[in-house]
C-alpha atoms as a PDB file:
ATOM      1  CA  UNK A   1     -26.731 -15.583   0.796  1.00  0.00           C
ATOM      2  CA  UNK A   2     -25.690 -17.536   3.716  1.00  0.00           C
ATOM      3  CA  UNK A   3     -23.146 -15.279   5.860  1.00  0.00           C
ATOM      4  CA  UNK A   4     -20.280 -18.704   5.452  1.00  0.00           C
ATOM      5  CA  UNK A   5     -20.832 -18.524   1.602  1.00  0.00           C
ATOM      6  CA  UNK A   6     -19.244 -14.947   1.599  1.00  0.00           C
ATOM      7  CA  UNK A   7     -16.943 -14.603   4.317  1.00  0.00           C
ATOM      8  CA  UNK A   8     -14.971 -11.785   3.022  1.00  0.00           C
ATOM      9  CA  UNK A   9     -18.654  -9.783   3.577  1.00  0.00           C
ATOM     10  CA  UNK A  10     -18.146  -9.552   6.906  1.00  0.00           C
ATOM     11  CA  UNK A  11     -14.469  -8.452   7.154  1.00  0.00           C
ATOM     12  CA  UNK A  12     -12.730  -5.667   4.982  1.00  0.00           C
ATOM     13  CA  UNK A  13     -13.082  -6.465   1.252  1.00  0.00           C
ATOM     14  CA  UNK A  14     -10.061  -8.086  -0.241  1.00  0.00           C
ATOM     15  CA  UNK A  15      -8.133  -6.090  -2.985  1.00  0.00           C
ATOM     16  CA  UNK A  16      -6.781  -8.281  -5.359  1.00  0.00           C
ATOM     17  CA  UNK A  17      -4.580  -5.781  -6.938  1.00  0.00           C
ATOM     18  CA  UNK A  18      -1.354  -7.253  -4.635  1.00  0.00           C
ATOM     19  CA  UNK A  19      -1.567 -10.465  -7.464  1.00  0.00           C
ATOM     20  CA  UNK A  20      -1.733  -8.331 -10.443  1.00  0.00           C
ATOM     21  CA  UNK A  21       1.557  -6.661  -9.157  1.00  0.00           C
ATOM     22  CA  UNK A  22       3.130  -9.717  -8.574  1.00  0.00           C
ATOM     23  CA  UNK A  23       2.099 -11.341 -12.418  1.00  0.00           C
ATOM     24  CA  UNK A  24       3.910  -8.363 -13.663  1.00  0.00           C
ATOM     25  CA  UNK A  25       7.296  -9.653 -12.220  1.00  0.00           C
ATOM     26  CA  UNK A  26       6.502 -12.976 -14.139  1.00  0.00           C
ATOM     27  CA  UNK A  27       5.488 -11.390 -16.969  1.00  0.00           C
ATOM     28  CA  UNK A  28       9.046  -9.286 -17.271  1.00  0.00           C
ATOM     29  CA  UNK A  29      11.342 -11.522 -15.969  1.00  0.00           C
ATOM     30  CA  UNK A  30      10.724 -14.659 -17.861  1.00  0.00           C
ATOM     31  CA  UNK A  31      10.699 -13.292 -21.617  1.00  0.00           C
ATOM     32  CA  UNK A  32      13.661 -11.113 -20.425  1.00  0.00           C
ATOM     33  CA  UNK A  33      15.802 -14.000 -18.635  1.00  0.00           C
ATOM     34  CA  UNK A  34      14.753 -16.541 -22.072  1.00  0.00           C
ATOM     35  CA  UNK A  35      16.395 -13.324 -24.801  1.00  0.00           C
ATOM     36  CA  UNK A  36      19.677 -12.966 -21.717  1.00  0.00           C
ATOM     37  CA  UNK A  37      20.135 -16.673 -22.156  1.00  0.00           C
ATOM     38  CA  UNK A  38      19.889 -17.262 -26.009  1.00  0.00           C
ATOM     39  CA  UNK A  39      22.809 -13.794 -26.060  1.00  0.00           C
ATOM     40  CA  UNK A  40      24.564 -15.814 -23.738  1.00  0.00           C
ATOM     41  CA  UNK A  41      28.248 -16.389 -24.747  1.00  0.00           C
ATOM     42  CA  UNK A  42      29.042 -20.305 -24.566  1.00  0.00           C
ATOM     43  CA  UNK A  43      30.972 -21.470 -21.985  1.00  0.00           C
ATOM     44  CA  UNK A  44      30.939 -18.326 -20.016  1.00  0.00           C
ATOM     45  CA  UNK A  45      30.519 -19.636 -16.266  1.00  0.00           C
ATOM     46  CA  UNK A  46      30.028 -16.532 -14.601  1.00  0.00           C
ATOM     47  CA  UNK A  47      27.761 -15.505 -16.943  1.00  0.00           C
ATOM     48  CA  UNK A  48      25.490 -18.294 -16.516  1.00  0.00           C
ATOM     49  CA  UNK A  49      25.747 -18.706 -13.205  1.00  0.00           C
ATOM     50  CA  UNK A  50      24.543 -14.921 -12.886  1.00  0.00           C
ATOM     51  CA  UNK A  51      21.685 -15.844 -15.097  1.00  0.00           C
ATOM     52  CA  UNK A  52      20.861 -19.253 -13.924  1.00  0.00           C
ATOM     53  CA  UNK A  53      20.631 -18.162 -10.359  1.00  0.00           C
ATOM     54  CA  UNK A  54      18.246 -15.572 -11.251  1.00  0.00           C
ATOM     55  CA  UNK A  55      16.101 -17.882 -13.130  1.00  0.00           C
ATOM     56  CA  UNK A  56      15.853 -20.307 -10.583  1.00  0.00           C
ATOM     57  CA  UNK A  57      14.834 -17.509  -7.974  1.00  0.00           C
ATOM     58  CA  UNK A  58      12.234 -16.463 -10.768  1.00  0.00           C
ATOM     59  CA  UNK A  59      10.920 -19.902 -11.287  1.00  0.00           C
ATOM     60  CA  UNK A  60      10.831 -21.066  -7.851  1.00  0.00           C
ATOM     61  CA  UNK A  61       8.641 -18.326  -6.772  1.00  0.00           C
ATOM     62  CA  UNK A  62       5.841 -19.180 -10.030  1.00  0.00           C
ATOM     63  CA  UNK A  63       6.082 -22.250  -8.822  1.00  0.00           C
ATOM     64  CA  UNK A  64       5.312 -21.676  -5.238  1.00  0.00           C
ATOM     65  CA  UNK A  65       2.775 -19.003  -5.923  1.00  0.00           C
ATOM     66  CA  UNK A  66       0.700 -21.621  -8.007  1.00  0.00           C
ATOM     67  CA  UNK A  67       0.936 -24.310  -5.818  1.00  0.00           C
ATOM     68  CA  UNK A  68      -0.349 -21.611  -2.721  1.00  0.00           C
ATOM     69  CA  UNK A  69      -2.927 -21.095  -4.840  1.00  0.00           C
ATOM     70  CA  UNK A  70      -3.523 -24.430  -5.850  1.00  0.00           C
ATOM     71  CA  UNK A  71      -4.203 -25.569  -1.855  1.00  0.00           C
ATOM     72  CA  UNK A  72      -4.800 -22.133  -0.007  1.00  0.00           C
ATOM     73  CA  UNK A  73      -7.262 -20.642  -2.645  1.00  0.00           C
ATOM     74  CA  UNK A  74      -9.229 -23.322  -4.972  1.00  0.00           C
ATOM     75  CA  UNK A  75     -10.846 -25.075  -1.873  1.00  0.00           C
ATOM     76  CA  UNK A  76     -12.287 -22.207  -0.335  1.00  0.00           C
ATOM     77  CA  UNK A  77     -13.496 -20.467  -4.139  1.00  0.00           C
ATOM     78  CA  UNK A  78     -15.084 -24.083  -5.004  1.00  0.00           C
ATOM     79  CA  UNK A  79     -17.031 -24.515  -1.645  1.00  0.00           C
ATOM     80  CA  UNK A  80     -17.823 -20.380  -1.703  1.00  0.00           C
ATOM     81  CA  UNK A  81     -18.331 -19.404  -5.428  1.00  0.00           C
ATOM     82  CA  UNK A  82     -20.236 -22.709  -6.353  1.00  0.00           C
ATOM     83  CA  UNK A  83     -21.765 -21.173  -9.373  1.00  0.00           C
ATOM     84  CA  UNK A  84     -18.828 -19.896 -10.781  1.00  0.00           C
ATOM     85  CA  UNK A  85     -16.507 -23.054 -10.053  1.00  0.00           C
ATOM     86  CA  UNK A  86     -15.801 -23.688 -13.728  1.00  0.00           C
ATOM     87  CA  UNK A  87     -13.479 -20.697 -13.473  1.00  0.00           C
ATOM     88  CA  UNK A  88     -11.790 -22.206 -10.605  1.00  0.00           C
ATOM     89  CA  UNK A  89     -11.552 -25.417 -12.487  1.00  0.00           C
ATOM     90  CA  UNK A  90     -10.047 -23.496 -15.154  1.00  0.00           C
ATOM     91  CA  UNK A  91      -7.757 -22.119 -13.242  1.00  0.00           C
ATOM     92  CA  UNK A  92      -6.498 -25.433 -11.724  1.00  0.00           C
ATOM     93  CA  UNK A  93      -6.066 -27.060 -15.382  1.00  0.00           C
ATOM     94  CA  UNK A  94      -4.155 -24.175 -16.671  1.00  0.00           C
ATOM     95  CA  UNK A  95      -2.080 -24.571 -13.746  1.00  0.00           C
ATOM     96  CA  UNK A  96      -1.624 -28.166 -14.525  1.00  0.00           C
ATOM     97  CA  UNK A  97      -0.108 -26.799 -18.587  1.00  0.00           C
ATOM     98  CA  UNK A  98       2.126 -24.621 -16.398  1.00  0.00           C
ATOM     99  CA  UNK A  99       3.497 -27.238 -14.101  1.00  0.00           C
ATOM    100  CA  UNK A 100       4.177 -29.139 -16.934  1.00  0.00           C
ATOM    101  CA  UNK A 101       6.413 -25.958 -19.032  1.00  0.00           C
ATOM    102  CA  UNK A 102       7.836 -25.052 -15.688  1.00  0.00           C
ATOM    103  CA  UNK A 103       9.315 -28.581 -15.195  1.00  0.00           C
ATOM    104  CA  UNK A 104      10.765 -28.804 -18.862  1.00  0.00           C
ATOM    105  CA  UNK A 105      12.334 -24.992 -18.215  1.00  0.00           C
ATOM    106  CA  UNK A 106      13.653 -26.187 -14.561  1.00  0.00           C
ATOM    107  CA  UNK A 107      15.238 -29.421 -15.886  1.00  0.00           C
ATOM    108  CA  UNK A 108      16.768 -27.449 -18.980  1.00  0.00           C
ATOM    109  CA  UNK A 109      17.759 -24.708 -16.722  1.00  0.00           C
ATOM    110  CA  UNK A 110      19.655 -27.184 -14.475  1.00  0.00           C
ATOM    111  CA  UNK A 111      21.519 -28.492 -17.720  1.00  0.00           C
ATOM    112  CA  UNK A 112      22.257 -24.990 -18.751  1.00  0.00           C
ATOM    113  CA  UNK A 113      23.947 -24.471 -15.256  1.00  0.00           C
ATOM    114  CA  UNK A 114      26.317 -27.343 -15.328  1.00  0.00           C
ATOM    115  CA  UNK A 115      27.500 -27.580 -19.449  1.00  0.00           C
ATOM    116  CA  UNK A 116      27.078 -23.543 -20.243  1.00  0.00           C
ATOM    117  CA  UNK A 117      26.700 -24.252 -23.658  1.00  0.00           C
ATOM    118  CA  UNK A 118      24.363 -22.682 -25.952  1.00  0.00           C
ATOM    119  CA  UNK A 119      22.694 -25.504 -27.534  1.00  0.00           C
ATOM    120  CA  UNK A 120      21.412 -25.999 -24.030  1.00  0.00           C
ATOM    121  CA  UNK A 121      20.858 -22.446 -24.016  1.00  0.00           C
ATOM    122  CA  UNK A 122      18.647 -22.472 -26.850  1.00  0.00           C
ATOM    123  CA  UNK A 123      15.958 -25.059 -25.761  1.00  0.00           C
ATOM    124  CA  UNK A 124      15.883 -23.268 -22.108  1.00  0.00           C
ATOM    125  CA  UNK A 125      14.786 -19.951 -23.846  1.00  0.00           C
ATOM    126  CA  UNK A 126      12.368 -21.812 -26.341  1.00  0.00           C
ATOM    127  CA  UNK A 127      11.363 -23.784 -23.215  1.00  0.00           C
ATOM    128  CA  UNK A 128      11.037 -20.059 -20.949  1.00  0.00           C
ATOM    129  CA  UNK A 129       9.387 -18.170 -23.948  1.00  0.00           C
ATOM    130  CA  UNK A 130       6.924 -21.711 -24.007  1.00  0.00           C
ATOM    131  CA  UNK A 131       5.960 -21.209 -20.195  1.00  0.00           C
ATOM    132  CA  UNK A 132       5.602 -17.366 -20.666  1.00  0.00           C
ATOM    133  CA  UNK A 133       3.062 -18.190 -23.110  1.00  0.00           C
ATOM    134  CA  UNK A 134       1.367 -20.586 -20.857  1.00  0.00           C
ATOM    135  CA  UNK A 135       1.874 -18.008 -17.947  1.00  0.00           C
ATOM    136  CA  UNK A 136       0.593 -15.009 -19.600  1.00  0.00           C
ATOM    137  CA  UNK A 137      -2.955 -16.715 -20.977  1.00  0.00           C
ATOM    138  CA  UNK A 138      -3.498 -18.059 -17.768  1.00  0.00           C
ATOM    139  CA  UNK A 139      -3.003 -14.961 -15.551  1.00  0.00           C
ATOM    140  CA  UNK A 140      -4.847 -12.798 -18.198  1.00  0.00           C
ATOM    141  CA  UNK A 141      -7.633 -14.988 -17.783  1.00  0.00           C
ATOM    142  CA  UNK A 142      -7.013 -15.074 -14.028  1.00  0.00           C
ATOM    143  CA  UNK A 143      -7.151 -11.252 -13.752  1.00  0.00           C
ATOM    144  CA  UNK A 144     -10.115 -10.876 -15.816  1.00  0.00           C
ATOM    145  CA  UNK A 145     -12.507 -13.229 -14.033  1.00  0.00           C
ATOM    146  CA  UNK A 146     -11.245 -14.855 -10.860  1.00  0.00           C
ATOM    147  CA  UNK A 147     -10.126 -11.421  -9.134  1.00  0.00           C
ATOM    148  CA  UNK A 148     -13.629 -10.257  -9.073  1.00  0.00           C
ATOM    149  CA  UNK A 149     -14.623 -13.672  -7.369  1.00  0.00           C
ATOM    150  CA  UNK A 150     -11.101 -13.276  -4.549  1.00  0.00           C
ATOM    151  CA  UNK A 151     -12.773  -9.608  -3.611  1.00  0.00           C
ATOM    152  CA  UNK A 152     -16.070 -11.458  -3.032  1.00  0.00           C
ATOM    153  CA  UNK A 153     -15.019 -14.659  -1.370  1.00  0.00           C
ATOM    154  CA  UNK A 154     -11.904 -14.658   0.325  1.00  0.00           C
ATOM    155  CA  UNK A 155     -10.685 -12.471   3.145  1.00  0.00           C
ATOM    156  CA  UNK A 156      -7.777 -10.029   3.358  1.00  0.00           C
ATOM    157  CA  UNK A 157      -6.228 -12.644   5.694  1.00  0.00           C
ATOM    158  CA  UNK A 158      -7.060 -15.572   3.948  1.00  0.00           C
ATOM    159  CA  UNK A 159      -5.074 -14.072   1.412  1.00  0.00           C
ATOM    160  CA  UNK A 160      -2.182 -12.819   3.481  1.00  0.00           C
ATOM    161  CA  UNK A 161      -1.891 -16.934   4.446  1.00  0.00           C
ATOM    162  CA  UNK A 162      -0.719 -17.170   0.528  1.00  0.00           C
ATOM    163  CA  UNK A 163       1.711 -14.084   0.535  1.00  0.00           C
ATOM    164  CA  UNK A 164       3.142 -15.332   3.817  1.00  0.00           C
ATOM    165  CA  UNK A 165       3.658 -18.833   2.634  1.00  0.00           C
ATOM    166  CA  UNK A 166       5.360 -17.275  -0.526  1.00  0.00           C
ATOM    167  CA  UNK A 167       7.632 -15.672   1.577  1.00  0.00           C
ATOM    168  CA  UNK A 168       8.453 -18.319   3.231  1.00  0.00           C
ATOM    169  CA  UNK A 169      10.096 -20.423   0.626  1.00  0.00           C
ATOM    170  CA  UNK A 170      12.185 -17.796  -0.740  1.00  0.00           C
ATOM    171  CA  UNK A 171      15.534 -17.659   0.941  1.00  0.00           C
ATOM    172  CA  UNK A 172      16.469 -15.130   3.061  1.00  0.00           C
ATOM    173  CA  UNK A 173      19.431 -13.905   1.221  1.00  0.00           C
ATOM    174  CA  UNK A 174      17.154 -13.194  -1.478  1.00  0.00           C
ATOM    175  CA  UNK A 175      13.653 -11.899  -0.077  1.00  0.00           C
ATOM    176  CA  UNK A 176      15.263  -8.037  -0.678  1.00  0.00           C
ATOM    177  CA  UNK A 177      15.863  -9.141  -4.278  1.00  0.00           C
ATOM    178  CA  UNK A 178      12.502 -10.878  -4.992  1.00  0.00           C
ATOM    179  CA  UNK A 179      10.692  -7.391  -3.336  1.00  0.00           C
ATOM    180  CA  UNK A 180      12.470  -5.722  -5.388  1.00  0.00           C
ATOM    181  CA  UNK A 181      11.301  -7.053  -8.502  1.00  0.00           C
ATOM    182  CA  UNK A 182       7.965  -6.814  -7.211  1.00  0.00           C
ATOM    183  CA  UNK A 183       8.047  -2.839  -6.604  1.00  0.00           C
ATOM    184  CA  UNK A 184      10.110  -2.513  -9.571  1.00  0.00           C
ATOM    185  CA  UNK A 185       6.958  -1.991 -12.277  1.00  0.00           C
ATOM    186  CA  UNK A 186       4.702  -1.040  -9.554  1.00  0.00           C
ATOM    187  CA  UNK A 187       3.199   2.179  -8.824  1.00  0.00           C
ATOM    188  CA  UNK A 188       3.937   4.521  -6.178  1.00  0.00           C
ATOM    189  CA  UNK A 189       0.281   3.638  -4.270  1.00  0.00           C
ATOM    190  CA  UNK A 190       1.461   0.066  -5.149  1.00  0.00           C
ATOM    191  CA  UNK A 191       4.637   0.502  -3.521  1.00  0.00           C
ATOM    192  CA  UNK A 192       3.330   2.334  -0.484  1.00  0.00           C
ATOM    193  CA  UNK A 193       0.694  -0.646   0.067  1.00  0.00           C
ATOM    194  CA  UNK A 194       3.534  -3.749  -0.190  1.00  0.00           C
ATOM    195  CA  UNK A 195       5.777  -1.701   2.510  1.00  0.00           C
ATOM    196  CA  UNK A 196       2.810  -0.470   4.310  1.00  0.00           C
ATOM    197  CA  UNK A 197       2.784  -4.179   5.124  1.00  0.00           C
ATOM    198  CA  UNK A 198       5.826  -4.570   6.520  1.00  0.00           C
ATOM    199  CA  UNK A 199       7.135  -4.484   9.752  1.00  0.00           C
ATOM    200  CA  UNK A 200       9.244  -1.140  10.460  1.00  0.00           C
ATOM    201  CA  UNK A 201      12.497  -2.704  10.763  1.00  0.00           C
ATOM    202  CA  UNK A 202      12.399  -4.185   7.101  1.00  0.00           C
ATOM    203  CA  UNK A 203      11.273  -1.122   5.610  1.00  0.00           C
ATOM    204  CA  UNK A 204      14.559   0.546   6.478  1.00  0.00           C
ATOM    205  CA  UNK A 205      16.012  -2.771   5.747  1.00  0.00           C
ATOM    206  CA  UNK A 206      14.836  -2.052   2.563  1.00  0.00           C
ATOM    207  CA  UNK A 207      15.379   1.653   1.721  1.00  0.00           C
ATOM    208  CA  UNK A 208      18.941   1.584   2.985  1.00  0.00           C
ATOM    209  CA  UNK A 209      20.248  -1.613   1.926  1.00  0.00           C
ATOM    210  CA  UNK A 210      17.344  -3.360  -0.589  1.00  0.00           C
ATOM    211  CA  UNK A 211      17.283  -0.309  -2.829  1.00  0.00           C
ATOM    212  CA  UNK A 212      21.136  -1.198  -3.690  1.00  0.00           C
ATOM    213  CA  UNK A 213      21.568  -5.078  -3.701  1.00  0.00           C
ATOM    214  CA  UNK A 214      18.802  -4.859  -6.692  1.00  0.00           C
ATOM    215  CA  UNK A 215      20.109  -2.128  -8.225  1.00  0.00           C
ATOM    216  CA  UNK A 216      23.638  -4.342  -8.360  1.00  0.00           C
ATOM    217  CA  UNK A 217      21.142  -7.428  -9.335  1.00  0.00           C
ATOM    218  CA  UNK A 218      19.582  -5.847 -12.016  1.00  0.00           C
ATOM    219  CA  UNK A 219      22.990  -4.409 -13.448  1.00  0.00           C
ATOM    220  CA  UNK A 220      24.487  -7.442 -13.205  1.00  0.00           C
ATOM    221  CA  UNK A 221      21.664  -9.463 -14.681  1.00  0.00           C
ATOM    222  CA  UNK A 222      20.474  -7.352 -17.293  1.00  0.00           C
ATOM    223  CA  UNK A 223      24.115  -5.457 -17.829  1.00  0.00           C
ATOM    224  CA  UNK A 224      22.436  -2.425 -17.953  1.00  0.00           C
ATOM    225  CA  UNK A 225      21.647   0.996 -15.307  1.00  0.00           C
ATOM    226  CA  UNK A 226      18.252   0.210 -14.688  1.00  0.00           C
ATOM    227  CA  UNK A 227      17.615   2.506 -11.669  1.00  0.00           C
ATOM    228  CA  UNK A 228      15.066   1.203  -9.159  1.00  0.00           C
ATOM    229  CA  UNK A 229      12.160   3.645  -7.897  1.00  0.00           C
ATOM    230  CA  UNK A 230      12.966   4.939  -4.482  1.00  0.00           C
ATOM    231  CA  UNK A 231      10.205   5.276  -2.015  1.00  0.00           C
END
């Protein structure tokens, strides 16, 4: 095989194991947020505006993760894993079905956010539990056979170009929150890797403020004492 066709030969192998920690915050957040919403008491302001800005930090991150995927990833795996591009082009429609459940949630959630009442609150959970379904297929299928293509055709800092721009377009008051619920299911090697990969100064940013502010999110979201792994 041509040395260009597999890139990620040449350099340290890609693990892909960063994405399957990040699916699990999309996989417990969105069923979670649709059952807060439905219990939601109408006309409670605070309440949704807890909830809704949660959501929207949620969905705004599947969204950008898809659509870094969608023009840092697909190019390079069609030109470099030729003979497996159907799974790229499956990939690419299912994102597509997602786009399409993500803009009906967004919209809803939007409604939700200005009326607080629970009509509205029932078609955004039917709408979030409709995108977790669409979600969930697609990065089960995702995990199962275009991981083993990322280790083999993309580099560690081809991939770092999709974490970075991820970062990027989550605001800053909320990047501690957002890590947060990406350490929160993962395990302590998992953990140690993400903050490995930070600079110094944000991984005491982290362990002496980040710990807290989503330990108060979480409460305050889920109205419960989850306590947050400490590293």
């Amino acid at each position: 095989m041509p040395a260009t066709a597999n890139p990620a030969a040449a350099n340290e192998r890609l693990d892909p194991q960063e994405m399957v920690v990040l699916h699990r915050v999309f996989r417990r957040e969105i069923p979670l947020l649709a059952a807060l919403i439905e219990a939601a008491a109408p006309s409670d302001r605070r309440r949704t505006a807890v909830l809704a800005d949660h959501l929207d930090l949620i969905l705004g991150a599947l969204d950008e993760h898809h659509e870094g995927e969608d023009h840092l990833l697909w190019p390079k795996l069609r030109e470099r894993a030729a003979p497996d591009d159907n799974i790229v082009a499956r990939m690419a429609d299912q994102h597509e079905a997602i786009a399409g459940a993500l803009a009906t949630a967004t919209e809803l959630l939007h409604r939700w956010r200005t009326r607080a009442d629970h009509d509205t609150a029932l078609r955004l959970a039917e709408a979030l539990r409709a995108l977790d379904r669409h979600a969930a297929a697609h990065m089960d299928d995702e995990e199962e056979h275009l991981l083993p293509l990322m280790a083999d055709h993309i580099t560690p800092r081809e991939w770092t170009e999709v974490g970075e721009r991820g970062r990027r377009s989550v605001p800053k008051a909320k990047l501690l929150i957002f890590l947060g619920a990406i350490l929160e299911d993962a395990t302590a090697q998992e953990r140690r890797l993400f903050l490995s990969q930070m600079p110094a100064p944000a991984r005491l940013l982290w362990r002496t403020l980040g710990t807290r502010l989503y330990d108060r999110t979480t409460t305050r979201v889920r109205r419960n004492d989850t306590a947050i792994p400490q590293v």
